[in-house]
C-alpha atoms as a PDB file:
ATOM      1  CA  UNK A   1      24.172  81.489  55.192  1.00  0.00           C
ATOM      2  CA  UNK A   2      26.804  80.555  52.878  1.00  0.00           C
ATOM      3  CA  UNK A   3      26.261  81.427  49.539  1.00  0.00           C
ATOM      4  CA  UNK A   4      25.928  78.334  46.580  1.00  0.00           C
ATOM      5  CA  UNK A   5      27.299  78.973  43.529  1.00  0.00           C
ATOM      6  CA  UNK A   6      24.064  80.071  41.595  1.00  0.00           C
ATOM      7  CA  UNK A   7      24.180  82.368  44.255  1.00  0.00           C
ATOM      8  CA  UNK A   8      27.737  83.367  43.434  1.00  0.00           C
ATOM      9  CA  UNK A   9      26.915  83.801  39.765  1.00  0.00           C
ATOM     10  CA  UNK A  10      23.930  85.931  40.915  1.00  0.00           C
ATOM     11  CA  UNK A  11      26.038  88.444  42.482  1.00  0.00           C
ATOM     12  CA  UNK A  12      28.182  88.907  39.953  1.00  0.00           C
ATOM     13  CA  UNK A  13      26.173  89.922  37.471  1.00  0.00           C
ATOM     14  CA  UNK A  14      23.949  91.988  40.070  1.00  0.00           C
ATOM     15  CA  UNK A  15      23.771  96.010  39.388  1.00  0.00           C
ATOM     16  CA  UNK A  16      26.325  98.091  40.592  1.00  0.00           C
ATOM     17  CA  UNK A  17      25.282  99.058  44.460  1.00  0.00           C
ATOM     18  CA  UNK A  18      22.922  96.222  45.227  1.00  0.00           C
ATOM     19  CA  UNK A  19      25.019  94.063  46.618  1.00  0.00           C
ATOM     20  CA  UNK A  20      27.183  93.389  43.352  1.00  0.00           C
ATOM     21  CA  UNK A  21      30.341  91.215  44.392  1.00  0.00           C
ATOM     22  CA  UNK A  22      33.104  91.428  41.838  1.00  0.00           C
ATOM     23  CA  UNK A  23      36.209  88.954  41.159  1.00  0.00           C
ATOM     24  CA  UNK A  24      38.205  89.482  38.138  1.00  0.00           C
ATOM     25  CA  UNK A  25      39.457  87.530  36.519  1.00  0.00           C
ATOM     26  CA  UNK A  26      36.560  85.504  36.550  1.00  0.00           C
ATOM     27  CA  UNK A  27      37.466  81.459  35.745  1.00  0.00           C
ATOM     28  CA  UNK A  28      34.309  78.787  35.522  1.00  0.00           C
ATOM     29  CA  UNK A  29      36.797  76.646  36.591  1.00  0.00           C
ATOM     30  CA  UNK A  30      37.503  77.976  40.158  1.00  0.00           C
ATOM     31  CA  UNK A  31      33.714  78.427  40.598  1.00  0.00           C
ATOM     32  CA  UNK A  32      32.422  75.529  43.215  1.00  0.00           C
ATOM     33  CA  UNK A  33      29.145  74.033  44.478  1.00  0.00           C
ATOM     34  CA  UNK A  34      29.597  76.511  47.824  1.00  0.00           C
ATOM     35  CA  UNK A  35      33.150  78.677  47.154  1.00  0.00           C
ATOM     36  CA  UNK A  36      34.964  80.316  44.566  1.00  0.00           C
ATOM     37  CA  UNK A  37      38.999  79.092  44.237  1.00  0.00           C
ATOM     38  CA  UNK A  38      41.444  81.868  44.114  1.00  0.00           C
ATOM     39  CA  UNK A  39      44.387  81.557  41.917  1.00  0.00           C
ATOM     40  CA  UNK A  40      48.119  82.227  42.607  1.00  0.00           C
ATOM     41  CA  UNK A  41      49.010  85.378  41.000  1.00  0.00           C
ATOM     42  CA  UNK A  42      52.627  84.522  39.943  1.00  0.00           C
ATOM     43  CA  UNK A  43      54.589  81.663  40.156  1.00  0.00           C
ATOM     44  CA  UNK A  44      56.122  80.988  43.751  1.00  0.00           C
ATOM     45  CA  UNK A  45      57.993  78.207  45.608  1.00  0.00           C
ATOM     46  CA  UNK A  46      56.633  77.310  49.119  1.00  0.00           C
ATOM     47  CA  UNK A  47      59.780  76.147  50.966  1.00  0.00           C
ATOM     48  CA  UNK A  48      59.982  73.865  53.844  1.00  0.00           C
ATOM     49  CA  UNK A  49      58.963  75.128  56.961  1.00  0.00           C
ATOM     50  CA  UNK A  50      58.053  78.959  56.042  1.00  0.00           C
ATOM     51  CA  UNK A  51      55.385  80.974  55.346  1.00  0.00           C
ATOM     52  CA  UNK A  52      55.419  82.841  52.111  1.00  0.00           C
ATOM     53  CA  UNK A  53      53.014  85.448  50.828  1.00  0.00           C
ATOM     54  CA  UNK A  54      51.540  85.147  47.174  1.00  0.00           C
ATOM     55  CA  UNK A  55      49.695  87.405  45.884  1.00  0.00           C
ATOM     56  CA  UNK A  56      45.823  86.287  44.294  1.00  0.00           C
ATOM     57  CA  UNK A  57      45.130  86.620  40.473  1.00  0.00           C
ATOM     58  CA  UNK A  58      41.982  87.819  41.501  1.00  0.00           C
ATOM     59  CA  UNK A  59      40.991  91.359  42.554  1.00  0.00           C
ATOM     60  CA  UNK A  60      38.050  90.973  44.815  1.00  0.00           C
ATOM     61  CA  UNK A  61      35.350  93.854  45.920  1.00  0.00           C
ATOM     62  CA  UNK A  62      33.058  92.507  48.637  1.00  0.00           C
ATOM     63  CA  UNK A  63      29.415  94.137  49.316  1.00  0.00           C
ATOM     64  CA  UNK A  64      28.595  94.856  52.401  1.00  0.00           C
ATOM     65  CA  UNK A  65      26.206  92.379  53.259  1.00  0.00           C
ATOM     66  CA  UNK A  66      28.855  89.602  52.320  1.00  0.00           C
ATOM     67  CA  UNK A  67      31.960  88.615  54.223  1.00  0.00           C
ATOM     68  CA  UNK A  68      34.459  85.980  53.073  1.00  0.00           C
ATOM     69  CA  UNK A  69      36.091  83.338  54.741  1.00  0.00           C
ATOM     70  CA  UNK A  70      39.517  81.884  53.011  1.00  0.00           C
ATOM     71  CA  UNK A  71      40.529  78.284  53.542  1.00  0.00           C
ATOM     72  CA  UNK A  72      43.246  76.577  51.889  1.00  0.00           C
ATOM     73  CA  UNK A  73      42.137  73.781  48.954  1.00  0.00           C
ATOM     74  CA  UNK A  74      42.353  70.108  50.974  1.00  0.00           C
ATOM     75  CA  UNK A  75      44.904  68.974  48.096  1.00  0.00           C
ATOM     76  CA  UNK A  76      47.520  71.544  48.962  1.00  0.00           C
ATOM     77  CA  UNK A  77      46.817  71.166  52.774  1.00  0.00           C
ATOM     78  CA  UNK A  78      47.745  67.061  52.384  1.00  0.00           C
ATOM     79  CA  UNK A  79      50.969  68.055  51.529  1.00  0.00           C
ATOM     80  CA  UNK A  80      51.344  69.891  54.436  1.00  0.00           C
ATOM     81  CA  UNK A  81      50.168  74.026  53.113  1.00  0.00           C
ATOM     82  CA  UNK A  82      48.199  75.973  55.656  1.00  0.00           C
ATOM     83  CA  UNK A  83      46.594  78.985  55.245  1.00  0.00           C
ATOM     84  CA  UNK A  84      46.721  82.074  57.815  1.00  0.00           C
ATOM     85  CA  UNK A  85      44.475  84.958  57.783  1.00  0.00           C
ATOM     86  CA  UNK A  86      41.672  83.446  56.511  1.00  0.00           C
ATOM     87  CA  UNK A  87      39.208  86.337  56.719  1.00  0.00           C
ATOM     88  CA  UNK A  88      37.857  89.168  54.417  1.00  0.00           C
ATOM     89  CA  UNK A  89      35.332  92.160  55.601  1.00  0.00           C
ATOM     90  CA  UNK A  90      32.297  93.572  53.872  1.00  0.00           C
ATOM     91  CA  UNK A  91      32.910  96.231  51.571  1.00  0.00           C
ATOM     92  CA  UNK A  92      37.058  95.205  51.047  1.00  0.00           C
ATOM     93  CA  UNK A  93      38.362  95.876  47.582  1.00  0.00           C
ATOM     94  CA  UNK A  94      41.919  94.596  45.645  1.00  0.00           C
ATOM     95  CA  UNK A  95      43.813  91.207  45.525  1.00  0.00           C
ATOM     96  CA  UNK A  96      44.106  89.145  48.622  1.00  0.00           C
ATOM     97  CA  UNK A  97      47.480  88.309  50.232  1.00  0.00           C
ATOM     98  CA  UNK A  98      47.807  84.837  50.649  1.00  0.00           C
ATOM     99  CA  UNK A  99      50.084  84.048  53.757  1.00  0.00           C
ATOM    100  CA  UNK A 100      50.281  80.045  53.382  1.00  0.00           C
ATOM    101  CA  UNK A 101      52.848  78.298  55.827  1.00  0.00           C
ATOM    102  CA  UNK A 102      54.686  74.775  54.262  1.00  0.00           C
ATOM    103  CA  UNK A 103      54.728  72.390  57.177  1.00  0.00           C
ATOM    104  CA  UNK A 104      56.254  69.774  54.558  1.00  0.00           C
ATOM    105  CA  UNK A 105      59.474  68.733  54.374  1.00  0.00           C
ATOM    106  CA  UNK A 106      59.544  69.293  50.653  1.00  0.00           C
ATOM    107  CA  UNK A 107      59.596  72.554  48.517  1.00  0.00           C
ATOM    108  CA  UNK A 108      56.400  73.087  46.415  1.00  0.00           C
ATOM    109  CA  UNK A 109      56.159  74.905  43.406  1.00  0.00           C
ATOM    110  CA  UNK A 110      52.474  76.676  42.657  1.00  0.00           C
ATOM    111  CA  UNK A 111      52.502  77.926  39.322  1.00  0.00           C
ATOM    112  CA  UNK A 112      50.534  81.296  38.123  1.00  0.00           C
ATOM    113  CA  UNK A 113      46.907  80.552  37.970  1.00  0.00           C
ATOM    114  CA  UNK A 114      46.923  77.623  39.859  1.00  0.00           C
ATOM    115  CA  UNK A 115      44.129  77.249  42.391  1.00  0.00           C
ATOM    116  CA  UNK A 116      44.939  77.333  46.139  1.00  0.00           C
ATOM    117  CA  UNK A 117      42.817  78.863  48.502  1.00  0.00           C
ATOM    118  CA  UNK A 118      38.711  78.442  49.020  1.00  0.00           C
ATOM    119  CA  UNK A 119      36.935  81.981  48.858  1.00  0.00           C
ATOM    120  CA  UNK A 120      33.709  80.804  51.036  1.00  0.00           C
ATOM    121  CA  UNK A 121      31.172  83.939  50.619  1.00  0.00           C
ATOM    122  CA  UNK A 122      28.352  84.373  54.008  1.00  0.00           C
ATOM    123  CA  UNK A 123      25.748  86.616  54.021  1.00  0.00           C
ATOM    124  CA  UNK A 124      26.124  89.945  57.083  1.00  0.00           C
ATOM    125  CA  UNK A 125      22.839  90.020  58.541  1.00  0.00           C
ATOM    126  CA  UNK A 126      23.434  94.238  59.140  1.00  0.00           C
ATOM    127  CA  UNK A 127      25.888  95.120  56.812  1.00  0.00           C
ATOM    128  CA  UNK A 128      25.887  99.124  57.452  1.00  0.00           C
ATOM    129  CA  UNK A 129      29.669  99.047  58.553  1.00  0.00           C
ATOM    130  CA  UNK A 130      32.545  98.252  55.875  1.00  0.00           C
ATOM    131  CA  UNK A 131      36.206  98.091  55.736  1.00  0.00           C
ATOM    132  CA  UNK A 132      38.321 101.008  55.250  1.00  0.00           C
ATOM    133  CA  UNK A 133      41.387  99.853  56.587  1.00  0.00           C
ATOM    134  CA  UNK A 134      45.287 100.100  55.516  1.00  0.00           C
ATOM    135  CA  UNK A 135      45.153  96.340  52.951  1.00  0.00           C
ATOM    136  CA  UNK A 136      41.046  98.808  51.045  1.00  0.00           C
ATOM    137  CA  UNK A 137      42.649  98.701  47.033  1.00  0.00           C
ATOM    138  CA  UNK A 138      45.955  96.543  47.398  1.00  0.00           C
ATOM    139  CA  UNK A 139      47.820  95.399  44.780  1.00  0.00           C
ATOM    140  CA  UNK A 140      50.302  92.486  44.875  1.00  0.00           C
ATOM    141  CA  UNK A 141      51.571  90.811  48.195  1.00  0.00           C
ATOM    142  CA  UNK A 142      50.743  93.551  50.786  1.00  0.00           C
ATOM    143  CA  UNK A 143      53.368  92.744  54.029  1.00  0.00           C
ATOM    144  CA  UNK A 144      52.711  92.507  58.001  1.00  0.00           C
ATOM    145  CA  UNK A 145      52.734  96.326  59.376  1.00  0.00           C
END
């Protein structure tokens, strides 16, 4: 089940260990009907045809009955922005790496704070296993191994 936003807003203010999902800094304004937007963390300009990592304003923590799925926001992807690596496990904590790819022909500038990617929050039926891998507590753009 994907989680609505009253849902979302539940979460967040649920008590530390039962199932409390955190995302700081918290904007009303990025909070949608089924997602959550994450914001660009600095200011950044996608040139034509790479892929550039920016880092998310937001630091996340994900219980472990909740997994994440990131998509990029349909008004950057018309101008040709696509999002890689569009998954996060239960239980990861820090900001989220952002790889997004400009297929345009043009540069584009994304400013700090500006929303970009679609946080999509599903429920994990089990949830007894969580991630503890190399990206738990990042800060800032976190590069390929």
């Amino acid at each position: 089940m994907i989680l609505s936003s009253a849902e979302i807003q539940s979460r967040l203010t649920a008590p530390e260990g039962a199932g409390r999902l955190v995302i700081t800094p918290f904007s009303d304004a990025s909070l949608q009907p089924a997602s959550y937007d994450l914001r660009a963390g600095e200011e950044i300009t996608l040139a034509p045809r790479t892929v550039t990592l920016v880092p998310s304003m937001e630091h996340v923590e994900i219980p472990g009955d909740l997994a994440a799925t990131l998509r990029c926001r349909s008004s950057y992807a018309r101008r040709g922005i696509l999002l890689g690596g569009g998954y996060v496990d239960p239980g990861f904590r820090g900001e989220l790496t952002l790889c997004l790819a400009n297929m345009g022909a043009d540069e584009v500038v994304l400013p700090a704070g500006e929303r970009v990617v679609q946080m999509i929050l599903h429920e994990v039926s089990d949830g007894a296993v969580c991630y503890h891998g190399r990206y738990q507590d990042s800060e800032g753009v976190v590069g390929a191994r």
